[in-house]
Structures are given as structure tokens and as C-alpha cells.
PDB file of N, CA and C in Angstrom:
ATOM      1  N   UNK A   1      39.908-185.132 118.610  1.00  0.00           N
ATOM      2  CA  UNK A   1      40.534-186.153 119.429  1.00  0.00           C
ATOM      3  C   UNK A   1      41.114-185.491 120.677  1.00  0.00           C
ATOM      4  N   UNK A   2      40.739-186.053 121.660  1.00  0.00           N
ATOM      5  CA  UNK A   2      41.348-185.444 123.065  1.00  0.00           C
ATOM      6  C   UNK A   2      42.723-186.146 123.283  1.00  0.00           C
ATOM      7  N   UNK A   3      43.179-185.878 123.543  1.00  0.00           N
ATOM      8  CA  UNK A   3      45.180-186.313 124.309  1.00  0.00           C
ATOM      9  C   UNK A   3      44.900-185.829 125.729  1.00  0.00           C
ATOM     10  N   UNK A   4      45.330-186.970 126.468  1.00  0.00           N
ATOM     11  CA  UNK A   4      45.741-186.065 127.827  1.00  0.00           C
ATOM     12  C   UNK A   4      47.118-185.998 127.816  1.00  0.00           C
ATOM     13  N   UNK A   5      47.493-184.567 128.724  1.00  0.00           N
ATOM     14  CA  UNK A   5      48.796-184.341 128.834  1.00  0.00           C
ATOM     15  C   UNK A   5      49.621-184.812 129.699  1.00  0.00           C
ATOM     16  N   UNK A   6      48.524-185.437 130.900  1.00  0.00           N
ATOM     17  CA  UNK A   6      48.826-185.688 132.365  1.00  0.00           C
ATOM     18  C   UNK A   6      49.669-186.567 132.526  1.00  0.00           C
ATOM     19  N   UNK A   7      50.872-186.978 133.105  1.00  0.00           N
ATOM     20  CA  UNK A   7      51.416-188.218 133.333  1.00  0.00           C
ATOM     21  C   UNK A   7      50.784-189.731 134.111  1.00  0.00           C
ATOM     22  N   UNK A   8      50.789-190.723 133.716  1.00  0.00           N
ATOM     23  CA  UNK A   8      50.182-191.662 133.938  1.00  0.00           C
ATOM     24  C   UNK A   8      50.827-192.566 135.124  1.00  0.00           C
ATOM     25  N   UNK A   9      50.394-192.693 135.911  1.00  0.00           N
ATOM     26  CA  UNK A   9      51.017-193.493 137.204  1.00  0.00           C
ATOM     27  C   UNK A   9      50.666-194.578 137.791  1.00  0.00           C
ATOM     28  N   UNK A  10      51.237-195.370 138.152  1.00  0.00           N
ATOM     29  CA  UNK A  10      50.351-197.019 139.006  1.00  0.00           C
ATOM     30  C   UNK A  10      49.801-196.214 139.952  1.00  0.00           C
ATOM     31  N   UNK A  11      48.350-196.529 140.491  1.00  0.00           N
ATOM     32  CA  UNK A  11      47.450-196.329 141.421  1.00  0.00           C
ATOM     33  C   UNK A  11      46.769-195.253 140.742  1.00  0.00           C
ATOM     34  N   UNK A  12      46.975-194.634 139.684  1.00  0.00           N
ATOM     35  CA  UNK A  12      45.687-194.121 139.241  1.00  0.00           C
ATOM     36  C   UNK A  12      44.414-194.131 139.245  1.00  0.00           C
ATOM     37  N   UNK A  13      43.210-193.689 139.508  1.00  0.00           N
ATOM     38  CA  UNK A  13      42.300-193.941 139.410  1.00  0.00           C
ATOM     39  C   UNK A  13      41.617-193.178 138.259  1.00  0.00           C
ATOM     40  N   UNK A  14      40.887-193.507 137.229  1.00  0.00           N
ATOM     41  CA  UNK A  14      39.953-193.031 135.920  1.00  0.00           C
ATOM     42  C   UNK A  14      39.009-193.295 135.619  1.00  0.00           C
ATOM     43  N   UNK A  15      38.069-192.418 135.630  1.00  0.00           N
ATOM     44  CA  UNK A  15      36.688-192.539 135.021  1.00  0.00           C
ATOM     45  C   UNK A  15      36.916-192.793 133.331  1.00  0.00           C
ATOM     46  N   UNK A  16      36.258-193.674 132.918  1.00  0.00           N
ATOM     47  CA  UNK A  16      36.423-194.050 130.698  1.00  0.00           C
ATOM     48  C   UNK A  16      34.949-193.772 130.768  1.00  0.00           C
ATOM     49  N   UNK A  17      35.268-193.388 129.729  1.00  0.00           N
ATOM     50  CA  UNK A  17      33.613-192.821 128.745  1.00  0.00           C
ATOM     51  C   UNK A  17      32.421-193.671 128.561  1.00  0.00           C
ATOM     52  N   UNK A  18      33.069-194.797 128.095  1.00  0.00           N
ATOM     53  CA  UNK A  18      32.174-195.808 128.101  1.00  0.00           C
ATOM     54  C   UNK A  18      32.489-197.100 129.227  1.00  0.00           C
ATOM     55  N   UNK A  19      31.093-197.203 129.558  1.00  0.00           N
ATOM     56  CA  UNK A  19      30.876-198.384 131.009  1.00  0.00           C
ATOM     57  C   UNK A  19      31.743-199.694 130.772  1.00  0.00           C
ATOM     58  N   UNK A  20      31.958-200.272 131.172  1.00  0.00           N
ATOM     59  CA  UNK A  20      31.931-201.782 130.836  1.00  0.00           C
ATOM     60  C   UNK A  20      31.091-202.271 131.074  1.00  0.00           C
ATOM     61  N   UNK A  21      31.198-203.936 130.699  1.00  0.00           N
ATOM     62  CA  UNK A  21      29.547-204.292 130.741  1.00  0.00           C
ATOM     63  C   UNK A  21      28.673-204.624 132.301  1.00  0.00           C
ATOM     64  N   UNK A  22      29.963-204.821 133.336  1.00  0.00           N
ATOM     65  CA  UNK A  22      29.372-204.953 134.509  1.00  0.00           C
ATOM     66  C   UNK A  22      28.983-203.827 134.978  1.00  0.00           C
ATOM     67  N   UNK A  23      29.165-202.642 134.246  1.00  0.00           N
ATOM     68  CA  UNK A  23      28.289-201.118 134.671  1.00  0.00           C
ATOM     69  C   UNK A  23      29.495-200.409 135.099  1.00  0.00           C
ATOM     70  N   UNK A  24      30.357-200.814 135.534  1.00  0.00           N
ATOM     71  CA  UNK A  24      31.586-199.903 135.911  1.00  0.00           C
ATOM     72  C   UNK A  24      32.001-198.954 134.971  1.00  0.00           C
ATOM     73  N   UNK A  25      32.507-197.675 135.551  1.00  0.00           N
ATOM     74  CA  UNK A  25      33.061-196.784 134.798  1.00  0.00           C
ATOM     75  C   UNK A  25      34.285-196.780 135.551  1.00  0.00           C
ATOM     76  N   UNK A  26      35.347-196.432 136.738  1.00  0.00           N
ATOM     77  CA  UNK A  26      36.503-196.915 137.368  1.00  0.00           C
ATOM     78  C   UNK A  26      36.919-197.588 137.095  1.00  0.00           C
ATOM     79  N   UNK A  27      37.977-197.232 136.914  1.00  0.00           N
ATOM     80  CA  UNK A  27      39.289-198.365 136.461  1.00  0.00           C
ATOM     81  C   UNK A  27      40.673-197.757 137.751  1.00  0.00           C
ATOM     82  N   UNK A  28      41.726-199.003 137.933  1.00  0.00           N
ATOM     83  CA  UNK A  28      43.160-198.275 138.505  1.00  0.00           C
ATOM     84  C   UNK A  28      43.522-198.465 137.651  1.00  0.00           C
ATOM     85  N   UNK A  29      45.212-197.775 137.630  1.00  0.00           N
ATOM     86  CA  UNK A  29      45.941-198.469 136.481  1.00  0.00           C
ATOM     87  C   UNK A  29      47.039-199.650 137.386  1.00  0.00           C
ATOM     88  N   UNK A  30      47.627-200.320 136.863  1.00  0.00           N
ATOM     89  CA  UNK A  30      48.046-201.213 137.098  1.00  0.00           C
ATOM     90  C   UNK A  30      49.645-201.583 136.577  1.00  0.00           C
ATOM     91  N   UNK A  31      49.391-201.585 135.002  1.00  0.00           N
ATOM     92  CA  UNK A  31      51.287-201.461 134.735  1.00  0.00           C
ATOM     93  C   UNK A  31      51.439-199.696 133.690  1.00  0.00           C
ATOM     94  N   UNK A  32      52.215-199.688 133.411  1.00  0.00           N
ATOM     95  CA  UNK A  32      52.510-198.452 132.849  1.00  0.00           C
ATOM     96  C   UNK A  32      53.697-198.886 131.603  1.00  0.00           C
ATOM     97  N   UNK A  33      53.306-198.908 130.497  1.00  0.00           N
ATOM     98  CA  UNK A  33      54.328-198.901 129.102  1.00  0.00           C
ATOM     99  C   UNK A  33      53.692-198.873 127.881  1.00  0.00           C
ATOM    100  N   UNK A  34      53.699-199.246 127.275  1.00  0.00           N
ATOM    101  CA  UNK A  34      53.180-199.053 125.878  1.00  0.00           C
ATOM    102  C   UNK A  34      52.099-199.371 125.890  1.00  0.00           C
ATOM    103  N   UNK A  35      51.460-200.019 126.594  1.00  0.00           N
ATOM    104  CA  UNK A  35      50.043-200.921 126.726  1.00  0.00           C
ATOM    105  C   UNK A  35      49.789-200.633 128.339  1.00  0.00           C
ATOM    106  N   UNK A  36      48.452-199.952 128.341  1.00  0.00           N
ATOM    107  CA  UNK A  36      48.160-199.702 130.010  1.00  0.00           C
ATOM    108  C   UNK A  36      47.224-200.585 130.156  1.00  0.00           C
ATOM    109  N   UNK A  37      47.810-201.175 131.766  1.00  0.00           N
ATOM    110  CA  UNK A  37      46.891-202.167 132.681  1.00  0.00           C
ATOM    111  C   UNK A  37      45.873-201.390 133.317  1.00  0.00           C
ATOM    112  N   UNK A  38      44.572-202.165 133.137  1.00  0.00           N
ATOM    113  CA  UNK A  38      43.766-201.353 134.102  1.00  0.00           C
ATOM    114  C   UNK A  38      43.282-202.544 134.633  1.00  0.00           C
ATOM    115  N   UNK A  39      42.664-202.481 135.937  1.00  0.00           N
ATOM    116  CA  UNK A  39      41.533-203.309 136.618  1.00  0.00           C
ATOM    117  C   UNK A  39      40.272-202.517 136.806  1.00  0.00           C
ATOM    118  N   UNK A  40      39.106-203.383 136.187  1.00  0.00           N
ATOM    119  CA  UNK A  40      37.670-203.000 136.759  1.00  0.00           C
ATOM    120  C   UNK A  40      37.506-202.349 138.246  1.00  0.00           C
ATOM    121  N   UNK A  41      37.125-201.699 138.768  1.00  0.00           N
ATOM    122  CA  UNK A  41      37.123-201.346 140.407  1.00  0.00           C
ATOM    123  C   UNK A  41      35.524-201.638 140.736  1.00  0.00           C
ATOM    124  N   UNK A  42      34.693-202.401 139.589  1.00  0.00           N
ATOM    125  CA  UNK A  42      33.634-202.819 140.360  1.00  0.00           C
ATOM    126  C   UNK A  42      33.375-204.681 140.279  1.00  0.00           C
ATOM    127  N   UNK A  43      34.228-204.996 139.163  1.00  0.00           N
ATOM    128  CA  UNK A  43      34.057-206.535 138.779  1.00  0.00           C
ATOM    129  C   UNK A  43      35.594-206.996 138.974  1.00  0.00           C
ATOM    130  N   UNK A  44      36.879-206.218 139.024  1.00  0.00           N
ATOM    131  CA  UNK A  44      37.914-206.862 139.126  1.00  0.00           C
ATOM    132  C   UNK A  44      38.840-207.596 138.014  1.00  0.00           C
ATOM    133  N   UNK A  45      38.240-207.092 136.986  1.00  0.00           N
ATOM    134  CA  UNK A  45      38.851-207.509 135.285  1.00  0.00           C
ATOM    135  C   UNK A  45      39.779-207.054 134.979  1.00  0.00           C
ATOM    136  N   UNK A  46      40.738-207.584 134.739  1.00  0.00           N
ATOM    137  CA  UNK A  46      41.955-206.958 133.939  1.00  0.00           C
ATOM    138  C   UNK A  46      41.873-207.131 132.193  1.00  0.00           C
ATOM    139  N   UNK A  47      42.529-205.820 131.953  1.00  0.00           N
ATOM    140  CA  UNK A  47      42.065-205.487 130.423  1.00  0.00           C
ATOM    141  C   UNK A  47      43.566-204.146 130.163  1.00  0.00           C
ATOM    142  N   UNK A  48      44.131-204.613 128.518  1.00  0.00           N
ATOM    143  CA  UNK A  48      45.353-204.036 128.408  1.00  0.00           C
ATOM    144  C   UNK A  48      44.904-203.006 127.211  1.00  0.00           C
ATOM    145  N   UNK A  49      44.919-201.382 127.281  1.00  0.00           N
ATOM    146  CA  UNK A  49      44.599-200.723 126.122  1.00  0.00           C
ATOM    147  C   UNK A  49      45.692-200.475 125.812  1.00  0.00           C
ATOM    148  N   UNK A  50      46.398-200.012 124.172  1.00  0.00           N
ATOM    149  CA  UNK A  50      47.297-199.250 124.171  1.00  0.00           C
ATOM    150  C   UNK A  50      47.025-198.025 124.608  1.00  0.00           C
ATOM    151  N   UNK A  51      48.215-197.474 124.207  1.00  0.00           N
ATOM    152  CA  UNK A  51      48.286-196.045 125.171  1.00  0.00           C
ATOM    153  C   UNK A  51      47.171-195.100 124.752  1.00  0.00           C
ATOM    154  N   UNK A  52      47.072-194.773 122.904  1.00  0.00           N
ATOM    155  CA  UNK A  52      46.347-193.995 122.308  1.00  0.00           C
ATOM    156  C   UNK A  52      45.033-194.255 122.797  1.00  0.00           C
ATOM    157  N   UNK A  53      44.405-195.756 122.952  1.00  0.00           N
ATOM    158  CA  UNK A  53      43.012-196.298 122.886  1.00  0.00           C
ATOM    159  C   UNK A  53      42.846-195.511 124.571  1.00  0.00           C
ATOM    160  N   UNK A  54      43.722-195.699 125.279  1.00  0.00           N
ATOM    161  CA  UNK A  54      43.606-195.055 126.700  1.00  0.00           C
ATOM    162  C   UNK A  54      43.356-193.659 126.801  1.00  0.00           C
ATOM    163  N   UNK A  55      44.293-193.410 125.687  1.00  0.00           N
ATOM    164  CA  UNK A  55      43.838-191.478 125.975  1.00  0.00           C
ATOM    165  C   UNK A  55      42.924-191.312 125.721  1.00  0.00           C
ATOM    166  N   UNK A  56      41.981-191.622 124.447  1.00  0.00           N
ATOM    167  CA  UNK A  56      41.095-191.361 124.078  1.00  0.00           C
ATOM    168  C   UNK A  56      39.537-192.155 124.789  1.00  0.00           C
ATOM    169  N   UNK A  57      39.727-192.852 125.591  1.00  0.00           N
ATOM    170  CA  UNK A  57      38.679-193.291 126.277  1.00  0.00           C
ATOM    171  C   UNK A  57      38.689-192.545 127.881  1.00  0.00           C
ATOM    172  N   UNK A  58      39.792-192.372 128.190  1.00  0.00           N
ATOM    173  CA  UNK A  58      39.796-191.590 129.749  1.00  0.00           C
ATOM    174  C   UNK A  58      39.068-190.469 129.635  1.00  0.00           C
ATOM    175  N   UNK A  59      37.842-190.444 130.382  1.00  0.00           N
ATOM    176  CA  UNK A  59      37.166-188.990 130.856  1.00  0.00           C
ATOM    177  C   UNK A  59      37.830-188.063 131.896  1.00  0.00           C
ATOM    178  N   UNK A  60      38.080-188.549 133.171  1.00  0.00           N
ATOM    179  CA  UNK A  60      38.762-187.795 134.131  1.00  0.00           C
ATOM    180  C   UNK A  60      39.588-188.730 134.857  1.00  0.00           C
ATOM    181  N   UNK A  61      40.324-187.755 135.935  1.00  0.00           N
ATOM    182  CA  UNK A  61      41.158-188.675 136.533  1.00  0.00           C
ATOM    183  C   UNK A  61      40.474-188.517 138.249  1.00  0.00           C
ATOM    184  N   UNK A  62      39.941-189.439 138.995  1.00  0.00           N
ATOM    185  CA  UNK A  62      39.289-189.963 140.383  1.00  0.00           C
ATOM    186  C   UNK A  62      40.243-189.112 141.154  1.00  0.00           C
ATOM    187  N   UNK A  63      41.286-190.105 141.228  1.00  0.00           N
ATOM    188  CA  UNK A  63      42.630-190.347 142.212  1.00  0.00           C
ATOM    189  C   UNK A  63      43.745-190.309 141.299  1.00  0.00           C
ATOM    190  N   UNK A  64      44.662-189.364 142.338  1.00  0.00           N
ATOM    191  CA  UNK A  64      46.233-190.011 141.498  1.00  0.00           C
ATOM    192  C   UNK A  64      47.028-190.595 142.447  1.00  0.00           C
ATOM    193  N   UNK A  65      48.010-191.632 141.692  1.00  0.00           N
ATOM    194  CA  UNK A  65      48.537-192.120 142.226  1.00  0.00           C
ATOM    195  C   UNK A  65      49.911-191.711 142.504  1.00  0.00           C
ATOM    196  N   UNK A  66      50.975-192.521 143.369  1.00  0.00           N
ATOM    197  CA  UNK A  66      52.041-191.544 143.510  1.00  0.00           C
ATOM    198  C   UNK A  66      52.909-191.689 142.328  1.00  0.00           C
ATOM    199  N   UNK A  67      53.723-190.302 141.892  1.00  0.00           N
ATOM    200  CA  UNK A  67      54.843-190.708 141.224  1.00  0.00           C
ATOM    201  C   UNK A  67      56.144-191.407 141.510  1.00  0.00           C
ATOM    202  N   UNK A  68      56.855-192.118 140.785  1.00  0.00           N
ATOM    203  CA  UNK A  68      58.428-192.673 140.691  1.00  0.00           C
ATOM    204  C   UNK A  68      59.082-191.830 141.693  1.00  0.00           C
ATOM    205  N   UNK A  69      59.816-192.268 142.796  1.00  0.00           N
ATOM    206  CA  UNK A  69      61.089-191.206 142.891  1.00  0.00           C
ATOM    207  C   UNK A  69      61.447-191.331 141.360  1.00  0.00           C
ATOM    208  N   UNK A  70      62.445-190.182 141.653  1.00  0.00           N
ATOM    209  CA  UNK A  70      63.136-189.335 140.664  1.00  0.00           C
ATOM    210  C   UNK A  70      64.511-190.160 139.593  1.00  0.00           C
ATOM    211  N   UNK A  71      65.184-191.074 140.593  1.00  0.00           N
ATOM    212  CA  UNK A  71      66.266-192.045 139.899  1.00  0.00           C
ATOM    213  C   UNK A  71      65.500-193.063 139.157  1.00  0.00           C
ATOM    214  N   UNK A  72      64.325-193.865 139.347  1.00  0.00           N
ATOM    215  CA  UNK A  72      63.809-194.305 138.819  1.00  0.00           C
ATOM    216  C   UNK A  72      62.796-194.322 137.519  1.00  0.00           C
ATOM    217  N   UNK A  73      62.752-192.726 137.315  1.00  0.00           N
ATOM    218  CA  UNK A  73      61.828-192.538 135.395  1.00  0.00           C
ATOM    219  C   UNK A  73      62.586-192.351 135.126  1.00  0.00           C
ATOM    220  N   UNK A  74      61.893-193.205 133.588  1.00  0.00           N
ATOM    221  CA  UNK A  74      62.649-193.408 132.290  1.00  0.00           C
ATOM    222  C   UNK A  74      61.664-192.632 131.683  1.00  0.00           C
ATOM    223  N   UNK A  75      63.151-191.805 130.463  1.00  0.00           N
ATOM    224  CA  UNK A  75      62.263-190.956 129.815  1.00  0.00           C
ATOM    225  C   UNK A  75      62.517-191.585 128.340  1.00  0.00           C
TER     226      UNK A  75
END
């Protein structure tokens, strides 16, 4: 089982292992908590994985997005 270690951020961009069915492999992320938002970046679908189902489907990361200032993460 792969884990990524990386921190996860809105505007992410990720390649997942497997396509969706409109052929896309890109996704952004979208919200960030227990359940990650992603949108399709070729059909525009929104779709909620938990976190685990996310780690384990993310191949790489495209783009990152920016982090939180600093007063604002919660740890």
C-alpha cells in the first residue's frame, strides 16, 4: 500500500491511477478534510474520496497548490 506523505492543498493538481470514464486522469482538489473534493479537469465532475481511498489512488502530483498562511492550519 502506498501512503503519500505530502501535504494536501486546495489547487492541487493529481494524476489517479485509474482514468475515469470520460478518459481523464487530472483531477484539482477542491475541499480538504476527511473526505477530499476533487473535480474532473477534463469533464468537470465533482466526486468526494475519503482520505485513505485518495492516497491510494493518487499517482503523482501535476501542480501544487498554495499552502494556508500559517495562523490558519489546523493540526
Amino acid at each position: 500500500m502506498i501512503e503519500i506523505s505530502a501535504p494536501i492543498y486546495l489547487g492541487d493538481v493529481v494524476e489517479m491511477r485509474k482514468p475515469h470514464p470520460c478518459v481523464g486522469k487530472q483531477w484539482e482538489v477542491v475541499r480538504v478534510g476527511a473526505d477530499i473534493g476533487l473535480v474532473c479537469l477534463t469533464c468537470g465532475r465533482h466526486v468526494l474520496l475519503p482520505r485513505r481511498n485518495f492516497a491510494r489512488g493518487v499517482k503523482k502530483f501535476i501542480r501544487r497548490g498554495t499552502p494556508p498562511p500559517a495562523e490558519q492550519q489546523i493540526f
